[in-house]
Protein backbone atom coordinates (compact mmCIF):
# COMPACT_ATOMS: atom_id res chain seq x y z
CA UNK A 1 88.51 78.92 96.47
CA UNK A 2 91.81 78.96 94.19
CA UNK A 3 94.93 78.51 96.01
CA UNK A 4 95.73 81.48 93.61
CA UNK A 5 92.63 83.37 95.40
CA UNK A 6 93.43 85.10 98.50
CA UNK A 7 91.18 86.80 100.42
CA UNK A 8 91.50 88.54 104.12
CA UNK A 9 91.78 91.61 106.01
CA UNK A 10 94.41 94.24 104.91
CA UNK A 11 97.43 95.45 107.29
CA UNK A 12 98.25 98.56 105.83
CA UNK A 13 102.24 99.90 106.23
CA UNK A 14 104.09 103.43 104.76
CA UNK A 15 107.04 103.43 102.19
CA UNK A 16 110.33 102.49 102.53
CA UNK A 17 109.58 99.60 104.41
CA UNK A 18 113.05 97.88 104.71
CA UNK A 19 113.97 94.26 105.70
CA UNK A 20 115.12 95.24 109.04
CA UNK A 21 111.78 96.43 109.94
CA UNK A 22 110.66 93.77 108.32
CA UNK A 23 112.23 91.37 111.02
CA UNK A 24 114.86 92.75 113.05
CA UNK A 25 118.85 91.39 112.06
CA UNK A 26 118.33 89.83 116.00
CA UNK A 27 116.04 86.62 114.88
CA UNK A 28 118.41 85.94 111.85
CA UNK A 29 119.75 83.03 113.55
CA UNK A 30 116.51 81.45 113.37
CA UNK A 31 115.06 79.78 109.73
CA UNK A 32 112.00 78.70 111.28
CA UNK A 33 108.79 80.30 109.55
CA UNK A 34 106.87 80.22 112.83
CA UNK A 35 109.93 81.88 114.64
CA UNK A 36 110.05 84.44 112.47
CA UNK A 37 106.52 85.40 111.64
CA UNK A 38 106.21 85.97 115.60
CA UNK A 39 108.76 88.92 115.31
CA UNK A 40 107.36 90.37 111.85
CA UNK A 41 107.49 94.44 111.94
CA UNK A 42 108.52 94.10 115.82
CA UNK A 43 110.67 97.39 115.95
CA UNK A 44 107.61 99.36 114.19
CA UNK A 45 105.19 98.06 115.64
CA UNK A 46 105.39 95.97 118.69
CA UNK A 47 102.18 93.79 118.84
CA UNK A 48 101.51 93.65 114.75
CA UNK A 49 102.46 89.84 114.33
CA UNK A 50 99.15 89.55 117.01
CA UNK A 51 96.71 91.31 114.98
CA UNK A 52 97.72 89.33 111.86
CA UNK A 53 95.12 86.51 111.40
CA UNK A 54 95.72 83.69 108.40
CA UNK A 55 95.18 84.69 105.59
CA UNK A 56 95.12 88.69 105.69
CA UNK A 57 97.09 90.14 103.25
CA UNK A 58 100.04 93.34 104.14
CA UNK A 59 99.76 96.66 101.89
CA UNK A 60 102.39 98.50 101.97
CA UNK A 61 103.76 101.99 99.69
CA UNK A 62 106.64 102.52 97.87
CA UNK A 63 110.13 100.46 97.39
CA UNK A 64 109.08 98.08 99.91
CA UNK A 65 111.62 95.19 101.27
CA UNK A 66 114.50 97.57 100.37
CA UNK A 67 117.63 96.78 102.51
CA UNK A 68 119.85 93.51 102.72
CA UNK A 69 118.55 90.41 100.54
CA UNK A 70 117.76 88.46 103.49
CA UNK A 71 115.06 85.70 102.46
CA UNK A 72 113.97 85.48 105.84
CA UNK A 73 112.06 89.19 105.24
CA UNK A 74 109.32 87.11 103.04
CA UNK A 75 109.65 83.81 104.86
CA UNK A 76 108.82 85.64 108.46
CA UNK A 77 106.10 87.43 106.50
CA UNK A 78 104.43 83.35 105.34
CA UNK A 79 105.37 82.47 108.64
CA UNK A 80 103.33 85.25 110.51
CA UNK A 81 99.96 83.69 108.37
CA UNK A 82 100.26 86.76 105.54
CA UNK A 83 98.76 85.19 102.60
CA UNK A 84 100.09 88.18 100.21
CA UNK A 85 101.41 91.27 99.76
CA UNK A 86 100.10 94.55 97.78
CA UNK A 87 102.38 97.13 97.70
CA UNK A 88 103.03 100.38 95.18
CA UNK A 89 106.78 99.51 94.17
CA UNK A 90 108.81 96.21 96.09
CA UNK A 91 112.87 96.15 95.84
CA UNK A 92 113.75 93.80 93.39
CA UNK A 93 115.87 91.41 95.84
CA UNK A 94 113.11 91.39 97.67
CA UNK A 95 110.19 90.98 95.14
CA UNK A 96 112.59 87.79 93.43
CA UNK A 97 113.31 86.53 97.15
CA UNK A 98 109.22 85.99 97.82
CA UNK A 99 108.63 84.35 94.57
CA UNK A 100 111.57 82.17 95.75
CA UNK A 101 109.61 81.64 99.12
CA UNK A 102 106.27 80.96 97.62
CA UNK A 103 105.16 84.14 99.36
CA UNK A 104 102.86 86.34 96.25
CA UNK A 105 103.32 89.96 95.95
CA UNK A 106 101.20 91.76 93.37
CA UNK A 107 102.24 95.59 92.85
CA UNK A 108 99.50 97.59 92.79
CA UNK A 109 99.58 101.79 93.49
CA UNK A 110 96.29 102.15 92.61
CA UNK A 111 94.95 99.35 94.78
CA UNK A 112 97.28 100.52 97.93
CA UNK A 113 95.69 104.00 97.95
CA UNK A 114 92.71 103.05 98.12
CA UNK A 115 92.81 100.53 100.45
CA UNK A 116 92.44 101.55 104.62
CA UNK A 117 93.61 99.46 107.51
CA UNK A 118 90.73 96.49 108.10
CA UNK A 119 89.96 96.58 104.68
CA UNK A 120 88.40 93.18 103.20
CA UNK A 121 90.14 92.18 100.27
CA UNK A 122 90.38 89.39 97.47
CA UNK A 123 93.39 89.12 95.28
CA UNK A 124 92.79 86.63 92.41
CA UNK A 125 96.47 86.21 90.85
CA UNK A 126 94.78 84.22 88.10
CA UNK A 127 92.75 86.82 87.05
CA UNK A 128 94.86 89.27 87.56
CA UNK A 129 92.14 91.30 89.82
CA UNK A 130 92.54 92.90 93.94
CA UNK A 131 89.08 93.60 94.91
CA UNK A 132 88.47 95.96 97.85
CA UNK A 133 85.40 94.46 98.62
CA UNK A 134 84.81 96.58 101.49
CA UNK A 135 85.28 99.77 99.38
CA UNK A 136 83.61 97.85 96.47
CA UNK A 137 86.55 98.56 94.30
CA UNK A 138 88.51 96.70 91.73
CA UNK A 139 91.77 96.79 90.19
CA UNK A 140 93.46 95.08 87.82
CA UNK A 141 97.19 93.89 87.91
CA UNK A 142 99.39 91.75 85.59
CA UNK A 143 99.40 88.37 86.30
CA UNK A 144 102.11 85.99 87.22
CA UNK A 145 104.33 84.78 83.92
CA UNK A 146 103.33 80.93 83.97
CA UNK A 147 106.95 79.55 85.55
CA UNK A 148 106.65 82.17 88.36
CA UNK A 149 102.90 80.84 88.81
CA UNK A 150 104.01 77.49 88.88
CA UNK A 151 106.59 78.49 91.65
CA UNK A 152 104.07 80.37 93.72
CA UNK A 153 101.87 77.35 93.84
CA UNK A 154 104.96 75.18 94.73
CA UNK A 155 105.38 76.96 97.67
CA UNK A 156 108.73 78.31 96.15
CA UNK A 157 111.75 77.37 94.18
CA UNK A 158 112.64 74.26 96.40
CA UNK A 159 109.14 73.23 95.85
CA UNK A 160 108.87 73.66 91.93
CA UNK A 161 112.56 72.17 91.75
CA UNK A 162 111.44 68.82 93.65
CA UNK A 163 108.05 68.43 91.97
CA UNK A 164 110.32 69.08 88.41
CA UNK A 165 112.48 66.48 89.92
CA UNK A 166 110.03 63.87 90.37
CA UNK A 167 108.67 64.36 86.68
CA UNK A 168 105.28 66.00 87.78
């Protein structure tokens, strides 16, 4: 499967999720993924970093990752084994802040209603397709501009800026 393919169980979240729910301003002192990902949605949701397995994907709804521009909201989301997020609208700090993490977000309203907590899905960023293959459903989305792609698949900006840097 593409590294661009991602396919696991959905975690599915309301609007207005903001970076502080996203990981509480009390683990800001830490930078480590791992760290962080152990903590992710801890003041909604106590035991949610748990039930994440690698891989699954978070929906959320509207303007999610409002708040502060804190770049540790999409790094604690990589670090808790999230392989992407579908949401209906992102902040843009936050939407620019994951591509500079290597962490894909697709936006997707269509794709977030129908999609239920346990959900099996497959988002192909090539392709520009989400498939809830539990629901049998598909939707399509805009894919990636080519420089964000290449980002994404860098693992972020510090990625694509060192493999630029070594002439690759």
């Amino acid at each position: 499967m593409s590294s661009k393919v991602m396919e696991g169980r959905a975690h599915v979240l309301g609007d207005n999720i903001d970076t502080d729910a996203i990981i509480p301003a009390t683990y800001l002192v830490s930078t480590d993924p791992e760290e962080l990902g152990s903590h992710l949605m801890e003041g909604l949701d106590p035991g949610f970093a748990a039930k994440v397995k690698p891989g699954d994907i978070l929906v959320a709804g509207e303007n999610f990752g409002s708040g502060s521009s804190r770049e540790h909201a999409p790094v604690a989301i990589k670090g808790a084994g999230l392989s992407c997020v579908i949401a209906s609208s992102f902040a843009r700090i936050f939407f620019r802040n994951s591509v500079n993490v290597g962490l894909p977000i697709v936006e997707s309203p269509e794709a977030v209603e129908a999609t239920a907590d346990g959900d099996m899905l497959r988002v192909d960023l090539e392709a520009g397709k989400i498939e809830n293959v539990t629901a049998s459903l598909t939707f399509d989305v805009t894919p990636y501009p080519e420089f964000m792609s290449r980002i994404i698949d860098a693992g972020g900006l510090i990625g694509y800026l060192k493999e630029r840097g070594s002439g690759e």
